[in-house]
N, C-alpha and C. Protein backbone atom coordinates (compact mmCIF):
# COMPACT_ATOMS: atom_id res chain seq x y z
N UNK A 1 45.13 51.49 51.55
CA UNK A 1 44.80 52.55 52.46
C UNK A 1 43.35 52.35 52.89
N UNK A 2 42.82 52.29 54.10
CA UNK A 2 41.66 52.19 55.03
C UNK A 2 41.74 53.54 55.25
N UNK A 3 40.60 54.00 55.15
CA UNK A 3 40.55 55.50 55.10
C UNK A 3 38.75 55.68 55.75
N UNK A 4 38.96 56.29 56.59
CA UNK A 4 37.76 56.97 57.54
C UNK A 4 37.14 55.58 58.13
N UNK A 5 36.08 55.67 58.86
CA UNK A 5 35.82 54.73 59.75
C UNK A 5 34.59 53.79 59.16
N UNK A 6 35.74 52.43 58.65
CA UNK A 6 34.47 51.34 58.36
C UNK A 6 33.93 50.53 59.42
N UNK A 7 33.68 49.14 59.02
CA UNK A 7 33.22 48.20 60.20
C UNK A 7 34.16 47.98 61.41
N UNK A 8 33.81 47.54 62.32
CA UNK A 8 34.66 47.41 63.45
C UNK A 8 35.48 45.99 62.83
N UNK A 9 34.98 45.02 61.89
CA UNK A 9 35.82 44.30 61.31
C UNK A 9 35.89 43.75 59.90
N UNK A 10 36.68 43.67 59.49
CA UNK A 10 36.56 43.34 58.21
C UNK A 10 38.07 42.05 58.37
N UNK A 11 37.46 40.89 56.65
CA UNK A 11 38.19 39.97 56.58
C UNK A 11 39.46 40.53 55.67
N UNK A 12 40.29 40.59 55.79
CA UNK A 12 41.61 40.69 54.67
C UNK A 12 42.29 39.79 53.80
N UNK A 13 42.39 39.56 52.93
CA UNK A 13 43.28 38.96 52.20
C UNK A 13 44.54 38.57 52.84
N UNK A 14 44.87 38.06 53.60
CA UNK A 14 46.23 38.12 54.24
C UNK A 14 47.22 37.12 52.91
N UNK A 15 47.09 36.29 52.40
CA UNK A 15 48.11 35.71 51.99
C UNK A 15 48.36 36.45 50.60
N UNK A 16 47.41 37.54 50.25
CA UNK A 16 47.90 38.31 48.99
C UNK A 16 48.41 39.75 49.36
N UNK A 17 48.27 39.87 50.53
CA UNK A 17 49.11 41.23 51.46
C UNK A 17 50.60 40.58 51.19
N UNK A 18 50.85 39.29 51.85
CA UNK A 18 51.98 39.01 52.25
C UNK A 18 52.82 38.77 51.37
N UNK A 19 52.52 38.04 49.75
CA UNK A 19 53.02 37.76 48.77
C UNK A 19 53.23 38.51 48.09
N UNK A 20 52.68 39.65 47.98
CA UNK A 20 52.66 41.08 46.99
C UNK A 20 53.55 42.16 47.80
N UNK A 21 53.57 41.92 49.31
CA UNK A 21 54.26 42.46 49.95
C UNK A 21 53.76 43.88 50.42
N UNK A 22 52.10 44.29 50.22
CA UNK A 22 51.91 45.41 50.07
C UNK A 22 51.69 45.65 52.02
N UNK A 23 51.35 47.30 51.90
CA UNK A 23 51.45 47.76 53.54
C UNK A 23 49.81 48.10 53.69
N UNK A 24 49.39 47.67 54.61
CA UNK A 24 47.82 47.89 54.70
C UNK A 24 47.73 49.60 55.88
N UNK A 25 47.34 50.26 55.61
CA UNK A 25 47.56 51.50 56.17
C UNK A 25 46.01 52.18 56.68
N UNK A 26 45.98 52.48 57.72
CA UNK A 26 44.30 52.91 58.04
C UNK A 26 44.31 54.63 58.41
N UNK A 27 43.79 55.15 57.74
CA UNK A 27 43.73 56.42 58.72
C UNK A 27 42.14 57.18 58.93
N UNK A 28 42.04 58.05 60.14
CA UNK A 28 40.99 58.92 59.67
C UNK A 28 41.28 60.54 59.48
N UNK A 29 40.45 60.92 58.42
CA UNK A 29 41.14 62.48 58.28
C UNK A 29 39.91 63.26 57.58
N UNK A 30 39.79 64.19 57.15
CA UNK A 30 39.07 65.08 56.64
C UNK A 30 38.56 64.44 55.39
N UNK A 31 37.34 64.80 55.11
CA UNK A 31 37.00 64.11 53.52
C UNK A 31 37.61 65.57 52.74
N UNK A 32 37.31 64.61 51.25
CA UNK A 32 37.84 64.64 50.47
C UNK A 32 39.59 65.70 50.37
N UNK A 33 40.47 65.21 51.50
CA UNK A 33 41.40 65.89 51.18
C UNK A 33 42.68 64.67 50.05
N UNK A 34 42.09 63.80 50.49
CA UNK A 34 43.14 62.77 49.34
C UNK A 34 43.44 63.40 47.77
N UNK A 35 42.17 63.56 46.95
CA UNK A 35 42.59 63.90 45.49
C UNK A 35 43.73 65.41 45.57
N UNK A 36 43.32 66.41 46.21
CA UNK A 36 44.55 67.58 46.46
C UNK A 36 45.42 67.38 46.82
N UNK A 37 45.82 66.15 47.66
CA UNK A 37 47.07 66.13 48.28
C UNK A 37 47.69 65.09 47.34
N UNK A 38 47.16 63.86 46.81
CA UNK A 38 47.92 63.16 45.40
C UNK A 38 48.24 64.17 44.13
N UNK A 39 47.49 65.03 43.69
CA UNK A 39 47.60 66.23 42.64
C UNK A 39 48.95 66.20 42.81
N UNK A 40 48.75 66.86 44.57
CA UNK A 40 50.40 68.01 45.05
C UNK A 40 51.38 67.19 44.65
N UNK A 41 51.49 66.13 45.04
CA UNK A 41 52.76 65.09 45.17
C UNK A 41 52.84 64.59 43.35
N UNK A 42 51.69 64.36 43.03
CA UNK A 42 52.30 63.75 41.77
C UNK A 42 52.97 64.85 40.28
N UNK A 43 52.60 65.92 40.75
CA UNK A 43 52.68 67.04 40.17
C UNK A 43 54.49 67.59 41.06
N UNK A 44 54.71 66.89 41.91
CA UNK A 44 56.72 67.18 42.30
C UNK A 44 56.41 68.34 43.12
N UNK A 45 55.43 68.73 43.59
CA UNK A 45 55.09 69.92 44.68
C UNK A 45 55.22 69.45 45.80
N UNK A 46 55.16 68.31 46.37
CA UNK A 46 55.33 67.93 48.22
C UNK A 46 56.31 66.86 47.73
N UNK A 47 57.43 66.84 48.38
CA UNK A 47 58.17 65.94 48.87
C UNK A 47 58.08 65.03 49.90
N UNK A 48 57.54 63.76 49.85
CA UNK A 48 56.84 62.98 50.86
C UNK A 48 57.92 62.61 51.88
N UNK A 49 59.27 61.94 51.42
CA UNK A 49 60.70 61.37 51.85
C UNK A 49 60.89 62.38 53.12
N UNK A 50 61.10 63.82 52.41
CA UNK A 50 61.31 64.81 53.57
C UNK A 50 60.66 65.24 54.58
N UNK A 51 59.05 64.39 54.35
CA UNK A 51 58.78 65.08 56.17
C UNK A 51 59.20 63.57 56.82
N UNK A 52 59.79 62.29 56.51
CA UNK A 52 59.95 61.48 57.34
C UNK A 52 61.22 62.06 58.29
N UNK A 53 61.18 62.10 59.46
CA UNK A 53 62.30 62.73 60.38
C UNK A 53 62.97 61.85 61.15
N UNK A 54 62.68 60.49 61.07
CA UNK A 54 62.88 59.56 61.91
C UNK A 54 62.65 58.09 61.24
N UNK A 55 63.75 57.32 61.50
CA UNK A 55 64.02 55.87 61.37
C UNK A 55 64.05 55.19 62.25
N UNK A 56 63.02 54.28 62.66
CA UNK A 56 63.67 53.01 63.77
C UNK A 56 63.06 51.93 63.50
N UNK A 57 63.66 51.11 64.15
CA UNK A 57 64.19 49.37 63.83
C UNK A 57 62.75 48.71 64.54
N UNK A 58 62.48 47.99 64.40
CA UNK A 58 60.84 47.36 64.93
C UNK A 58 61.51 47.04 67.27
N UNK A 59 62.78 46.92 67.39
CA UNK A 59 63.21 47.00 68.84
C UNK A 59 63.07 48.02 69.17
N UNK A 60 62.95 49.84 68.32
CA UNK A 60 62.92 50.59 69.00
C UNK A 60 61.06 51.47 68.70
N UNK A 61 60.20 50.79 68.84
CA UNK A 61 59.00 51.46 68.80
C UNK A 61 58.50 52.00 70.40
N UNK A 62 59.25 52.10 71.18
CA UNK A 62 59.22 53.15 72.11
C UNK A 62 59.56 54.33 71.42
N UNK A 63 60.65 54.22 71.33
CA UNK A 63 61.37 55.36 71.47
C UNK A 63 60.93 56.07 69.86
N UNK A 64 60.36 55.38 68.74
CA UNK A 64 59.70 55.85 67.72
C UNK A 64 58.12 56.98 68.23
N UNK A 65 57.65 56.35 68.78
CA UNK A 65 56.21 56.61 69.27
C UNK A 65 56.75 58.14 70.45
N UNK A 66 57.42 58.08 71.01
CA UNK A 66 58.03 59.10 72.17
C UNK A 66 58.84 60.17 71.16
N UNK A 67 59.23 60.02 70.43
CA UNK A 67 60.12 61.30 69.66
C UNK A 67 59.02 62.04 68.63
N UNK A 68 57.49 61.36 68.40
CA UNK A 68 56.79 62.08 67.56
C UNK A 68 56.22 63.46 68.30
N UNK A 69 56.72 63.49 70.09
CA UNK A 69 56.62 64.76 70.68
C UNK A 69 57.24 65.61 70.82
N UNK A 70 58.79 65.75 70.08
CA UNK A 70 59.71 66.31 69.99
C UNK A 70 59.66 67.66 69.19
N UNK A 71 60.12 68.67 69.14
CA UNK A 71 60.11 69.52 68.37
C UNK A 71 60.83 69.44 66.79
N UNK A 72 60.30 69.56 65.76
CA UNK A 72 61.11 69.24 64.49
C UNK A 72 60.66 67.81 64.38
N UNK A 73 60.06 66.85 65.19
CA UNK A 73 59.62 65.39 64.11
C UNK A 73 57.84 65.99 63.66
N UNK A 74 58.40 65.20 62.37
CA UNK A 74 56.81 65.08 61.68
C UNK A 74 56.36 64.15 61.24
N UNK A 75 57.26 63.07 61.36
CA UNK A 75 56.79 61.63 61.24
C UNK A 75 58.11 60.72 61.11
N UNK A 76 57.66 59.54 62.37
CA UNK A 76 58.97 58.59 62.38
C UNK A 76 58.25 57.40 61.72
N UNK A 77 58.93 56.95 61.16
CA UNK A 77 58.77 55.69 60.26
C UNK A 77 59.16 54.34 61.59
N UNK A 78 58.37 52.80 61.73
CA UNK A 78 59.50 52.11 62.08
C UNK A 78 59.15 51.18 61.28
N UNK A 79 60.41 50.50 60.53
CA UNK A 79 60.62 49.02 60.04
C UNK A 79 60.51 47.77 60.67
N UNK A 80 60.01 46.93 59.98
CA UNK A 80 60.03 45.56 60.95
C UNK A 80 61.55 45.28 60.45
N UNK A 81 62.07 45.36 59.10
CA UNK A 81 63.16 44.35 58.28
C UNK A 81 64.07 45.68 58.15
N UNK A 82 65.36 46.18 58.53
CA UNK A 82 65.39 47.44 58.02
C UNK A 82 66.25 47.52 57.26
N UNK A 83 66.73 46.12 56.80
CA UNK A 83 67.74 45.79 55.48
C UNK A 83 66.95 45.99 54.59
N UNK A 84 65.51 46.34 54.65
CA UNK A 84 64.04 46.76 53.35
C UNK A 84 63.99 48.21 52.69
N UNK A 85 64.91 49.12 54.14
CA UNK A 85 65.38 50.35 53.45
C UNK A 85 65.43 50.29 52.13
């Protein structure tokens, strides 16, 4: 997780991303809301699975990106592999 705003670049590990298989994820958001919101979840209080509202296939990232304006989505997931389900 890349979290709030570092350098405009940084080098990555790419061949230990790819072998370990892990997801490199960036966001920016409020400080310190991470430790309350891991508490919630690891403590069985937020169900993470259930706000995903949406599945699509790496052919449909239109239509992923266009339904996050819909009423009732709160987050569409898309897969590159989706036999990875």
């Amino acid at each position: 997780m890349l979290v709030g705003m570092g350098a405009g670049e940084i080098a990555l590990p790419i061949s230990v991303i790819q072998n370990r298989e892990l997801i490199v994820t960036g966001i920016f958001r409020y400080a310190n809301t991470w430790p309350t919101a891991i508490d919630l979840v690891s403590r069985g209080l937020v169900d993470l699975d259930s706000l995903v509202t949406g599945h699509f296939d790496l052919d449909q990232v239109e239509a992923a990106l266009r339904s996050t304006t819909q009423p009732g989505v709160l987050k569409s997931i898309v897969t590159p592999n989706p036999t990875a389900r």
